[in-house]
Protein backbone atom coordinates (compact mmCIF):
# COMPACT_ATOMS: atom_id res chain seq x y z
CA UNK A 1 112.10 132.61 108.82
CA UNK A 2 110.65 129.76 110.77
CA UNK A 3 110.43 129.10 114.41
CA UNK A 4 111.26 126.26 116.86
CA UNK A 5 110.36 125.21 120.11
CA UNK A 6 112.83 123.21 121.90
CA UNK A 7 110.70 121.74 125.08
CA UNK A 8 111.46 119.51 127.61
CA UNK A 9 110.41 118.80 130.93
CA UNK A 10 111.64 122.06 133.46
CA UNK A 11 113.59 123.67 130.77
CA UNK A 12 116.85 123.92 132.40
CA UNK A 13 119.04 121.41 130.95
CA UNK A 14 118.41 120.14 127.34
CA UNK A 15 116.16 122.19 126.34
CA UNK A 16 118.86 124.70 126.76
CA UNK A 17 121.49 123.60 125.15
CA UNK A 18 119.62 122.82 122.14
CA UNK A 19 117.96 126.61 121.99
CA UNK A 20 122.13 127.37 122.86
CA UNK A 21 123.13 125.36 119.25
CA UNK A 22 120.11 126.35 117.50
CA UNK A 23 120.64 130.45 118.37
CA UNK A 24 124.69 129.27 117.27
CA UNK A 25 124.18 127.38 114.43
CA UNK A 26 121.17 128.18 112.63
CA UNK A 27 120.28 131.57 113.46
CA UNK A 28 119.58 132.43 109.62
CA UNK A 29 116.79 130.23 109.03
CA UNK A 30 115.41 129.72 112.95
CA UNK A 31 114.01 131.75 115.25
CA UNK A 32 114.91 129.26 118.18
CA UNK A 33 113.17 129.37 121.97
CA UNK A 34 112.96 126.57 124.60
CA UNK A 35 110.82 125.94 127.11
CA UNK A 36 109.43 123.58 129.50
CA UNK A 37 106.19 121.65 130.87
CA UNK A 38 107.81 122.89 134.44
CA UNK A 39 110.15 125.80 135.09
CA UNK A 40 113.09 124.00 137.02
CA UNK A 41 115.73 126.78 136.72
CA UNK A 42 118.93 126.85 134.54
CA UNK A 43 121.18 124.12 135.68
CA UNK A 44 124.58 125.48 136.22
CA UNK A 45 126.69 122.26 134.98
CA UNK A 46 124.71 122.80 131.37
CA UNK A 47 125.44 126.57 131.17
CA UNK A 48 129.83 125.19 132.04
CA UNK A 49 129.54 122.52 129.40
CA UNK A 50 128.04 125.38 126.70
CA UNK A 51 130.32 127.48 127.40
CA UNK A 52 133.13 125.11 126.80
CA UNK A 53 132.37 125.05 123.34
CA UNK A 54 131.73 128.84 123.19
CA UNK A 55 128.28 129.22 123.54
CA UNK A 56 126.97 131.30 126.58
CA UNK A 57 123.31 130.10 127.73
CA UNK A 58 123.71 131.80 131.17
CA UNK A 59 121.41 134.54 130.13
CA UNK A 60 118.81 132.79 129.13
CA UNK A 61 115.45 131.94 131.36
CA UNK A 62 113.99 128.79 132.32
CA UNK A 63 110.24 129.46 131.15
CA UNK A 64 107.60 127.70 130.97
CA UNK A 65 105.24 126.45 127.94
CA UNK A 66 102.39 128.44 129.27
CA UNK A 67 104.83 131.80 128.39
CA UNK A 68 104.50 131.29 125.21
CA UNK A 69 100.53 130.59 124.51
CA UNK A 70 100.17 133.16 121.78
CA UNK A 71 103.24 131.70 120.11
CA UNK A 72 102.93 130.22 117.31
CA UNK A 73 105.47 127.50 115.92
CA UNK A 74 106.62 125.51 112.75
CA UNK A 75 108.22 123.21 115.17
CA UNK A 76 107.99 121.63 118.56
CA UNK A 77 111.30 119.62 119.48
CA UNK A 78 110.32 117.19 122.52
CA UNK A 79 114.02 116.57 123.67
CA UNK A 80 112.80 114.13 126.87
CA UNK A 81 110.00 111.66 127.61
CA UNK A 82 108.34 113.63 129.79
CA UNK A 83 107.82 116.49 127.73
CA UNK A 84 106.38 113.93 124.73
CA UNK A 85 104.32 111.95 126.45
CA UNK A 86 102.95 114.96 128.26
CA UNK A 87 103.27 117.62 125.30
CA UNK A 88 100.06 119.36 124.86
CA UNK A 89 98.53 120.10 121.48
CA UNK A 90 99.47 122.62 118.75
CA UNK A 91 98.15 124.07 115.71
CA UNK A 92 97.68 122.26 112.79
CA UNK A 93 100.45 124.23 111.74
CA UNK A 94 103.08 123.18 114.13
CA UNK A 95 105.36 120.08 113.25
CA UNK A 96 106.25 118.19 116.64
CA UNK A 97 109.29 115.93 116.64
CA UNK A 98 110.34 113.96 119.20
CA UNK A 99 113.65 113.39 119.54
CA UNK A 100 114.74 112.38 123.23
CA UNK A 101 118.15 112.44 124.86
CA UNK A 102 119.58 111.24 128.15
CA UNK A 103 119.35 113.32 130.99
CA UNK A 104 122.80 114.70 132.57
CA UNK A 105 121.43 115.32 135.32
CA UNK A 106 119.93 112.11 136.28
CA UNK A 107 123.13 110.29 134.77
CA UNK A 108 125.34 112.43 136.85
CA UNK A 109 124.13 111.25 140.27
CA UNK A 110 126.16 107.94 139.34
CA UNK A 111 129.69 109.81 138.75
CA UNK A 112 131.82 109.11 141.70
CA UNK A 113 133.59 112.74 141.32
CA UNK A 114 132.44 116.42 140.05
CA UNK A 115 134.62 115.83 136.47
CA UNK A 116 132.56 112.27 135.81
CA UNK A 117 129.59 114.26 136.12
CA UNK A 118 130.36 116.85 133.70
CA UNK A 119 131.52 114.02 131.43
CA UNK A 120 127.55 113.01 131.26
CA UNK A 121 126.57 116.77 130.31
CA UNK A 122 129.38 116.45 127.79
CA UNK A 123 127.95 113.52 125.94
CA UNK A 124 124.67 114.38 126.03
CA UNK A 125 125.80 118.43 125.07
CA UNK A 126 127.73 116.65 122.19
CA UNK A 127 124.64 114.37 120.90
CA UNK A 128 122.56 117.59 120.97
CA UNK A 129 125.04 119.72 118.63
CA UNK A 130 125.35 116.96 116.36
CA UNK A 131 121.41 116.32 115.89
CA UNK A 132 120.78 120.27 116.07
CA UNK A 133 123.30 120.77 113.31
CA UNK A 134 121.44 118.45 111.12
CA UNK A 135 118.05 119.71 111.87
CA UNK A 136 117.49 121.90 108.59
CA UNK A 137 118.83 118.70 106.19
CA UNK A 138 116.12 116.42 108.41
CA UNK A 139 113.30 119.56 107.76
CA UNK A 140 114.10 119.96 104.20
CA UNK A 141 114.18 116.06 103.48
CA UNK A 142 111.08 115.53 105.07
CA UNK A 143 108.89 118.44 103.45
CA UNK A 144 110.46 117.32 100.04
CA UNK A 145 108.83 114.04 100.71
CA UNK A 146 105.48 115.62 101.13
């Protein structure tokens, strides 16, 4: 089975949810784990809007990239800016994709009310399910093509 990385900048929002999808969705053919160039703590509006859709990330832990030093992955998923332009090197091995989405957190602080603010984890929540469900088609595709 092959493993993936979901990292983003203090692993407690995106990061998340995607390693929340990927355990969901495509436990049989990843071993999934997230982490962060910063530990930030698990944001409590992403653990509400996973657990809308069934999916309980509240016992997970906001870790750190440095945790996992003797890891070794098949592939890195940079979900924010920070964490790509900042993302340090892997193995030779490792396949790093970049794939960014907005940050609910940072979008929130516009929503005039606590529901308009969820509605920004929402989106962003829904964008990640959708791309994480497509992941293994994207993988296969592009090893075929190698």
């Amino acid at each position: 089975m092959k493993s993936i990385l979901f990292l983003c900048t203090g692993n407690s929002c995106r990061s998340q949810m995607a390693h929340g999808f990927a355990n969901s969705l495509l436990s049989e053919e990843f071993y999934s784990y997230s982490a962060g160039i910063e530990s930030h703590g698990l944001n409590p509006s992403a653990v509400k809007v996973m657990k809308e859709v069934g999916i309980d990330i509240s016992g997970h832990q906001s870790q750190k990239l440095d945790e996992f030093s003797s890891n070794e992955f098949d592939y890195v998923v940079s979900v924010c800016e920070h964490a790509a332009t900042n993302c340090p090197t892997f193995s030779a091995k490792t396949n790093v994709i970049v794939r960014q989405f907005d940050d609910p957190p940072k979008l929130a602080k516009q929503a005039n009310t606590p529901e308009e603010a969820l509605s920004y984890y929402r989106k962003v929540r829904d964008e990640i399910k959708l791309w994480v469900s497509s992941l293994p088609r994207q993988i296969n595709k592009k090893e075929q093509l190698c």
